[in-house]
PDB file of N, CA and C in Angstrom:
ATOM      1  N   UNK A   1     182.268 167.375  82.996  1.00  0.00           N
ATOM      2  CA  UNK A   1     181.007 167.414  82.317  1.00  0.00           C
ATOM      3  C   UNK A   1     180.850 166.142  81.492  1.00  0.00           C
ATOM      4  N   UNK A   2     179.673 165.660  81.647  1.00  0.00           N
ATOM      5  CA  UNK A   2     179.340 164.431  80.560  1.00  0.00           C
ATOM      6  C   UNK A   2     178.441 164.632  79.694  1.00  0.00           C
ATOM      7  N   UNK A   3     178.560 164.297  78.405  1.00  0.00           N
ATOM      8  CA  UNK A   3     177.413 164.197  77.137  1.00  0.00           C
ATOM      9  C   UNK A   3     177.280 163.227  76.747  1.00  0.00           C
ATOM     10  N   UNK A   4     175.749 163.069  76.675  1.00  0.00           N
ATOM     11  CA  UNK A   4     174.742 161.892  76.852  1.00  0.00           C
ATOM     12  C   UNK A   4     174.680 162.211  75.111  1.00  0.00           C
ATOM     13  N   UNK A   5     174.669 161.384  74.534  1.00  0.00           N
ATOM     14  CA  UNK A   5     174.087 161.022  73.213  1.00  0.00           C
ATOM     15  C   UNK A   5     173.293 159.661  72.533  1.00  0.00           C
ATOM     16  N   UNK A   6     172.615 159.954  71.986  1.00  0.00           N
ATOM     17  CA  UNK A   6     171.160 158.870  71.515  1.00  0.00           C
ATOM     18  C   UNK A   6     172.065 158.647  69.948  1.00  0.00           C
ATOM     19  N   UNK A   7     172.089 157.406  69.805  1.00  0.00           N
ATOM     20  CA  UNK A   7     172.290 157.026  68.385  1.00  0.00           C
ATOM     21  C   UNK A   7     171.245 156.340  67.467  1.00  0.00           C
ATOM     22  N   UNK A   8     170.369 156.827  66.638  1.00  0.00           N
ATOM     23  CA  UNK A   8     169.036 156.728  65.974  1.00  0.00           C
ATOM     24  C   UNK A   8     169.722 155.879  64.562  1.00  0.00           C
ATOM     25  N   UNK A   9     168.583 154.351  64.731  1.00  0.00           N
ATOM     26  CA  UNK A   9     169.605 153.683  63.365  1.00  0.00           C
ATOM     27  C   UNK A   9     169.316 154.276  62.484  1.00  0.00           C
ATOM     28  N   UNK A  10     168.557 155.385  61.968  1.00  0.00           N
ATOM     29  CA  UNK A  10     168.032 155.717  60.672  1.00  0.00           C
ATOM     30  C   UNK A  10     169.256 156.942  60.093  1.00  0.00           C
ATOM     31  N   UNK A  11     169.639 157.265  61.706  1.00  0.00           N
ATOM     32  CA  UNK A  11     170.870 157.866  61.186  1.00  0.00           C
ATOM     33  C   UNK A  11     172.225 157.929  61.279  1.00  0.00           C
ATOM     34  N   UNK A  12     172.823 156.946  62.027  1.00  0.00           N
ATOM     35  CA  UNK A  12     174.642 156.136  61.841  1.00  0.00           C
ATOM     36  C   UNK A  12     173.699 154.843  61.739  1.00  0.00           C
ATOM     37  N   UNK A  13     173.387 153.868  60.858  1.00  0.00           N
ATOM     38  CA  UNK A  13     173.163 152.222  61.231  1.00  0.00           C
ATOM     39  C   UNK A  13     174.523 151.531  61.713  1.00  0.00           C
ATOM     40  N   UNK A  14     176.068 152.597  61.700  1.00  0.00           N
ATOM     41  CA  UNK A  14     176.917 151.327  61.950  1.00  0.00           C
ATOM     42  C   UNK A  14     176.897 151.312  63.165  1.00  0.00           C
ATOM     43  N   UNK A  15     176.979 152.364  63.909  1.00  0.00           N
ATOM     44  CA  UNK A  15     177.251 152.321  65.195  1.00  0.00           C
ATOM     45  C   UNK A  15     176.070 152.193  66.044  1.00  0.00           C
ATOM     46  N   UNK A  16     174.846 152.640  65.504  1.00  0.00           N
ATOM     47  CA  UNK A  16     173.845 151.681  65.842  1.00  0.00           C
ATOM     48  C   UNK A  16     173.936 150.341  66.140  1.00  0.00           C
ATOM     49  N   UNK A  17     174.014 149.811  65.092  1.00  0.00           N
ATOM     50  CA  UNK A  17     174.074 148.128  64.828  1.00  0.00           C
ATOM     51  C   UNK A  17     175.567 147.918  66.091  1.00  0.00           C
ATOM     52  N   UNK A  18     176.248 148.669  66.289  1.00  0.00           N
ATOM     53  CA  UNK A  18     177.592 148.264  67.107  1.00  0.00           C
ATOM     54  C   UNK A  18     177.218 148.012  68.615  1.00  0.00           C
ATOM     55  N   UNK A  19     176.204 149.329  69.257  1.00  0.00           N
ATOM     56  CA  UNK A  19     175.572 148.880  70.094  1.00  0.00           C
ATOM     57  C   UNK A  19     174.767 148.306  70.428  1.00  0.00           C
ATOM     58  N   UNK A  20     173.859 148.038  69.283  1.00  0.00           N
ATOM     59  CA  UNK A  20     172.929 146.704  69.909  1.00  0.00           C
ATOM     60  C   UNK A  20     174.073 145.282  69.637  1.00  0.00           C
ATOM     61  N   UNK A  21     174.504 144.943  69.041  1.00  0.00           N
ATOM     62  CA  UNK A  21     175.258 143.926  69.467  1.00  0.00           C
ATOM     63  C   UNK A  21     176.286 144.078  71.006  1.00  0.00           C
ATOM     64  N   UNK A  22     177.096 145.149  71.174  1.00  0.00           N
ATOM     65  CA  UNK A  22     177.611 145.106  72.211  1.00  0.00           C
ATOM     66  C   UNK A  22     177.069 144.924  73.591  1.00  0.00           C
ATOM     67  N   UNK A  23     175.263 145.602  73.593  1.00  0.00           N
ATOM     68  CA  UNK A  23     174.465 145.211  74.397  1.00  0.00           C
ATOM     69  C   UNK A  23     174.218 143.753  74.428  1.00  0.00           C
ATOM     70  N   UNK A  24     173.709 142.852  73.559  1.00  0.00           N
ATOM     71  CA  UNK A  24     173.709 141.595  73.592  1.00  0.00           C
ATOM     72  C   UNK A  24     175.096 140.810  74.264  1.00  0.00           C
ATOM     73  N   UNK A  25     175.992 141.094  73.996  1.00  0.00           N
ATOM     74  CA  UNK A  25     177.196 140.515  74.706  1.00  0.00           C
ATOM     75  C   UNK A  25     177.446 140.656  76.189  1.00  0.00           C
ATOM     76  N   UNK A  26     177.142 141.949  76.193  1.00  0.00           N
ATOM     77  CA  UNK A  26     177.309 142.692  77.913  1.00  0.00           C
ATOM     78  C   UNK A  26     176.267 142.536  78.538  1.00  0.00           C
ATOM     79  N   UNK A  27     175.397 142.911  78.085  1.00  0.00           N
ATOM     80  CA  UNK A  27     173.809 143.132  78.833  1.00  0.00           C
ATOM     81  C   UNK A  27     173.696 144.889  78.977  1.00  0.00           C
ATOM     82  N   UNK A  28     174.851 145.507  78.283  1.00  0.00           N
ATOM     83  CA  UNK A  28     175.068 147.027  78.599  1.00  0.00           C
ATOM     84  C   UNK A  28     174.966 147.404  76.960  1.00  0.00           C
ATOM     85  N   UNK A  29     173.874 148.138  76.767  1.00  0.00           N
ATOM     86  CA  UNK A  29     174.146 148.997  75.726  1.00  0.00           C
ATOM     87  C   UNK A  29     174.777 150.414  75.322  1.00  0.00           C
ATOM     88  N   UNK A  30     175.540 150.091  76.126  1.00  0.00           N
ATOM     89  CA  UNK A  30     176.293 151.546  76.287  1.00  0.00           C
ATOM     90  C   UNK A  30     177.529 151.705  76.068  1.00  0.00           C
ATOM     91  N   UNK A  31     178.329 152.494  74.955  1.00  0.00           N
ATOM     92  CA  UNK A  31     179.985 152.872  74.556  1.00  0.00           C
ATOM     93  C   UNK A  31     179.979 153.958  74.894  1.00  0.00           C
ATOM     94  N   UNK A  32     181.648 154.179  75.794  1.00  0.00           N
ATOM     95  CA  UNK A  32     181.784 155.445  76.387  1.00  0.00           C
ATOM     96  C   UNK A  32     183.197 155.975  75.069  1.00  0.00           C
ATOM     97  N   UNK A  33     182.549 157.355  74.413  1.00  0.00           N
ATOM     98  CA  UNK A  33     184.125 157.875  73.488  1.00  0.00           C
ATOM     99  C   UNK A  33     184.630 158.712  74.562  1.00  0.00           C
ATOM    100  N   UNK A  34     185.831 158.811  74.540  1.00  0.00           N
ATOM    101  CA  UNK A  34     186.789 159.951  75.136  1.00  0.00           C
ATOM    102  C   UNK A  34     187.736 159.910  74.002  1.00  0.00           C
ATOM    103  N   UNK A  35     188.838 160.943  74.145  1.00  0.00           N
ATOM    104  CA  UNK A  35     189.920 161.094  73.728  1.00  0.00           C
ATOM    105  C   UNK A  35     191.136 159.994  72.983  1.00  0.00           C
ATOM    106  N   UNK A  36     191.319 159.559  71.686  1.00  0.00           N
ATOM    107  CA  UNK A  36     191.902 158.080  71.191  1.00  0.00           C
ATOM    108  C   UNK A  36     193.308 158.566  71.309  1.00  0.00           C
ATOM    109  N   UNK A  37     194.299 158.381  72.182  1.00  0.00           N
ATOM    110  CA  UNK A  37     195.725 158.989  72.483  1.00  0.00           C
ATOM    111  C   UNK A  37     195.968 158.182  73.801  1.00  0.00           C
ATOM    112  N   UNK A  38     197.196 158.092  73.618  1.00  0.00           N
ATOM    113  CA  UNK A  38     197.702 157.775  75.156  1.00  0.00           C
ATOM    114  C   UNK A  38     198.463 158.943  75.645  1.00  0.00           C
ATOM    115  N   UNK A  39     198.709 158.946  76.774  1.00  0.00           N
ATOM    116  CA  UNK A  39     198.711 160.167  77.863  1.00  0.00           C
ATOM    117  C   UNK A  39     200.181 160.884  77.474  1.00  0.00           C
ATOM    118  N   UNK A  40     200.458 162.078  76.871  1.00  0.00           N
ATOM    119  CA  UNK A  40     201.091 162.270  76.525  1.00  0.00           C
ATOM    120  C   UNK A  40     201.638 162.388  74.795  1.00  0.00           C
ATOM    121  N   UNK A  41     200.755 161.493  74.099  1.00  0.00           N
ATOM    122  CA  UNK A  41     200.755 161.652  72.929  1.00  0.00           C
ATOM    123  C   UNK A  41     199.910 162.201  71.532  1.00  0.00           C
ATOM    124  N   UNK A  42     199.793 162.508  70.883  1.00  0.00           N
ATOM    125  CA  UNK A  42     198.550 163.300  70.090  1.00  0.00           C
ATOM    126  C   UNK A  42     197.482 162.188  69.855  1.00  0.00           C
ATOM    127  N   UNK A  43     196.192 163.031  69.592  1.00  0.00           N
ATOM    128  CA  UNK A  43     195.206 162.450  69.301  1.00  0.00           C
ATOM    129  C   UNK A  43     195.445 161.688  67.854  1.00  0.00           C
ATOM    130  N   UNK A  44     194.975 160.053  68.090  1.00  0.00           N
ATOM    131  CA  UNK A  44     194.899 159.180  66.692  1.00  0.00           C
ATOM    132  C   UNK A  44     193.984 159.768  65.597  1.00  0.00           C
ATOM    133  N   UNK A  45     195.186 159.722  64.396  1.00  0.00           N
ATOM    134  CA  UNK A  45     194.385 160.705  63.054  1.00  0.00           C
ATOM    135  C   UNK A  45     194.073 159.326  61.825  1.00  0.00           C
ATOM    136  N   UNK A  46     194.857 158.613  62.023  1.00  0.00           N
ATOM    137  CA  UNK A  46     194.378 157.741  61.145  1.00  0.00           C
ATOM    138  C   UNK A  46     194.655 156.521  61.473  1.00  0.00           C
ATOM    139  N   UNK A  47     194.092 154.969  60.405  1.00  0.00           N
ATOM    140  CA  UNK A  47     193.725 153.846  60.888  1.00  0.00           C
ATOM    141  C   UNK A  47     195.417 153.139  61.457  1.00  0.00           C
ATOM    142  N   UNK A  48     196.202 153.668  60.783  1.00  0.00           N
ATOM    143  CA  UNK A  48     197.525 153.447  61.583  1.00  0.00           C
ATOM    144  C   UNK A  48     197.757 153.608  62.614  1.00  0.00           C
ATOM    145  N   UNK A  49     197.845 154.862  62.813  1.00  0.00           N
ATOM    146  CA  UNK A  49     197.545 155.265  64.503  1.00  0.00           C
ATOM    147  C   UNK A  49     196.769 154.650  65.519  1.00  0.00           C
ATOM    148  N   UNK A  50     195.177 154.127  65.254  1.00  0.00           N
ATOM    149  CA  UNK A  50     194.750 153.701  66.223  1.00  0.00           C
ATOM    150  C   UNK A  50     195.090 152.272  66.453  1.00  0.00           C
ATOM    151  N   UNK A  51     195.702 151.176  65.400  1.00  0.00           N
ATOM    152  CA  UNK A  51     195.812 150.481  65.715  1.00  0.00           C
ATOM    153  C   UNK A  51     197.292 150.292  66.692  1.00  0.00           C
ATOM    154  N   UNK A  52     197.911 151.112  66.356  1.00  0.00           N
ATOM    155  CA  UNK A  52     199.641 151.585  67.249  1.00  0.00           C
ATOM    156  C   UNK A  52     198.920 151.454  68.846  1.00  0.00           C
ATOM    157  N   UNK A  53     197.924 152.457  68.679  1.00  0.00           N
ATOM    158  CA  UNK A  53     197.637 153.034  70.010  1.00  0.00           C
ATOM    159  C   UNK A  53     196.793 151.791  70.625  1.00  0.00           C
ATOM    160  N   UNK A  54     195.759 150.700  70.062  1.00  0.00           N
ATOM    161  CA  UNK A  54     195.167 149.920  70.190  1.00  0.00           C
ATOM    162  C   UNK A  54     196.174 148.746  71.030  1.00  0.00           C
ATOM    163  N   UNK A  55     197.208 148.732  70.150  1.00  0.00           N
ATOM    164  CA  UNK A  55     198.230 147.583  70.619  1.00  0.00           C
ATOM    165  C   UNK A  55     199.232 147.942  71.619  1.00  0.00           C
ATOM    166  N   UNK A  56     199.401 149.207  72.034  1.00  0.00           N
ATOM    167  CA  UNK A  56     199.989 149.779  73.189  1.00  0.00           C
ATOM    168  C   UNK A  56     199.415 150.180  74.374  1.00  0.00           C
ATOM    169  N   UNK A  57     197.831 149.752  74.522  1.00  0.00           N
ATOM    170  CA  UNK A  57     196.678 150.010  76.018  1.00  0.00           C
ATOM    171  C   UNK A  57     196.282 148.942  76.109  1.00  0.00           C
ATOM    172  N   UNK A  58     195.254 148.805  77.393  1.00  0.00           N
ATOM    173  CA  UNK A  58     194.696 148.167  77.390  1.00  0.00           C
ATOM    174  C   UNK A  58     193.428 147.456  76.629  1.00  0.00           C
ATOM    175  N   UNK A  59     193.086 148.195  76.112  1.00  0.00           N
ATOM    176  CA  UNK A  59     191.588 147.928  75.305  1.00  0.00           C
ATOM    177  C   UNK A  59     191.650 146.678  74.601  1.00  0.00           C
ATOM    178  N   UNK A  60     190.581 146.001  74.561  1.00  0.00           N
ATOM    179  CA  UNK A  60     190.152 144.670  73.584  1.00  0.00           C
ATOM    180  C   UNK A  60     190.064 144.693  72.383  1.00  0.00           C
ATOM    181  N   UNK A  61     189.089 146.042  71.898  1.00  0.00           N
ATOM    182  CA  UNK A  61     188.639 145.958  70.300  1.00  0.00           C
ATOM    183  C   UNK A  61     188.566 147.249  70.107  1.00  0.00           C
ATOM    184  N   UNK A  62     189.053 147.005  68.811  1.00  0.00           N
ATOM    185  CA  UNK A  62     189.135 148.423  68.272  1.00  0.00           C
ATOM    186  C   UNK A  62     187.748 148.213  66.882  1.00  0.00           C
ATOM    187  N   UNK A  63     187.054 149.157  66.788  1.00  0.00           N
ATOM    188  CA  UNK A  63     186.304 148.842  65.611  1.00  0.00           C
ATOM    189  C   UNK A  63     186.667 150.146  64.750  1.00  0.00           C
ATOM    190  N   UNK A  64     187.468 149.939  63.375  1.00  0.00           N
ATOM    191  CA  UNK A  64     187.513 151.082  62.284  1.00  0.00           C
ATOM    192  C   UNK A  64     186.057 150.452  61.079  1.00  0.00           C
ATOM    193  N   UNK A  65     185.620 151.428  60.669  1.00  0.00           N
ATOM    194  CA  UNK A  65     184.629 151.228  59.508  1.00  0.00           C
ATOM    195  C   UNK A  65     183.945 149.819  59.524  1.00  0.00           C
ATOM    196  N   UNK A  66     183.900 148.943  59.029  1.00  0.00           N
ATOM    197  CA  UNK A  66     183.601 147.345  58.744  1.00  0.00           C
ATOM    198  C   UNK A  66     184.049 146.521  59.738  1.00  0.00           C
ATOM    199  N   UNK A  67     185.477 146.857  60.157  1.00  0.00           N
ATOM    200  CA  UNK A  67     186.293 145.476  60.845  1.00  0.00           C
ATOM    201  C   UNK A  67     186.272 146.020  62.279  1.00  0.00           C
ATOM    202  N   UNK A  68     186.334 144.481  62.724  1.00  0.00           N
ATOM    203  CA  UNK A  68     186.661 145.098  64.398  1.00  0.00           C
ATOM    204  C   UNK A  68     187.900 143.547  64.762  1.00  0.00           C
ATOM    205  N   UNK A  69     188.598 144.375  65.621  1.00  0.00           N
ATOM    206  CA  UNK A  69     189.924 144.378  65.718  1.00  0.00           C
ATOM    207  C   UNK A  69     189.753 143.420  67.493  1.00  0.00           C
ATOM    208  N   UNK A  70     190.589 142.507  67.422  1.00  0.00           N
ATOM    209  CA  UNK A  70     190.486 142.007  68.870  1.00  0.00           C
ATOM    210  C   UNK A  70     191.703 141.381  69.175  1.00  0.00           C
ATOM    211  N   UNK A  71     192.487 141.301  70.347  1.00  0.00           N
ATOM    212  CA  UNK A  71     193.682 141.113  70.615  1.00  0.00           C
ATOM    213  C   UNK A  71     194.005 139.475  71.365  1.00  0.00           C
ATOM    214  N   UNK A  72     192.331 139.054  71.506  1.00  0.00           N
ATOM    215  CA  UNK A  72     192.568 137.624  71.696  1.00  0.00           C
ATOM    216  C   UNK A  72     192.538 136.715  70.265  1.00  0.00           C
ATOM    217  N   UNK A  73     192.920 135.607  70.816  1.00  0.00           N
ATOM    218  CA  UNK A  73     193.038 134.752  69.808  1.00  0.00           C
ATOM    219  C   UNK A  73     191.884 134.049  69.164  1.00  0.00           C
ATOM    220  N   UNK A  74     192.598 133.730  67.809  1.00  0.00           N
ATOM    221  CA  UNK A  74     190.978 133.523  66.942  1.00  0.00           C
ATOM    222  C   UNK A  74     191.270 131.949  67.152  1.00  0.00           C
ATOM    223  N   UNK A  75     189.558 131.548  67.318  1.00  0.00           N
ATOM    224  CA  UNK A  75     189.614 130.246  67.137  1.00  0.00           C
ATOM    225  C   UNK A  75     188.081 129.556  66.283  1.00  0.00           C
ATOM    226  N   UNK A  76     188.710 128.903  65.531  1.00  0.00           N
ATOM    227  CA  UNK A  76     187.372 128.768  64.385  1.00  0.00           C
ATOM    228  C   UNK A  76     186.486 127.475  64.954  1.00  0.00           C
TER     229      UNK A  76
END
């Protein structure tokens, strides 16, 4: 089963604001959530955890609250 959800800026602006930028980058305005765990291990409860779990998958960016998290290198 899949659930479709609408994010209205008047009511999350962060994650609002997360997908219209992620659309601008991609051309896709669209984030898929599932389950934050790797296979076999409990679901991530706090910002420790996801970054454990962040740095042990594949994924690029992790975004907690304000910051977003990226595993390539910064270059100014």
């Amino acid at each position: 089963m899949c659930l479709q959800l609408v994010v209205e800026k008047g009511e999350n602006k962060k994650c609002w604001r997360l997908l219209i930028e992620f659309g601008k980058l991609t051309g896709v305005p669209v984030l898929l959530n599932t389950s934050f765990n790797i296979k076999g291990e409990s679901i991530v409860c706090t910002p420790r955890d996801a970054i454990r779990c962040f740095y042990d998958t594949g994924m690029d960016y992790l975004a907690i609250g304000d910051f977003l998290i990226s595993k390539a290198p910064y270059h100014s």
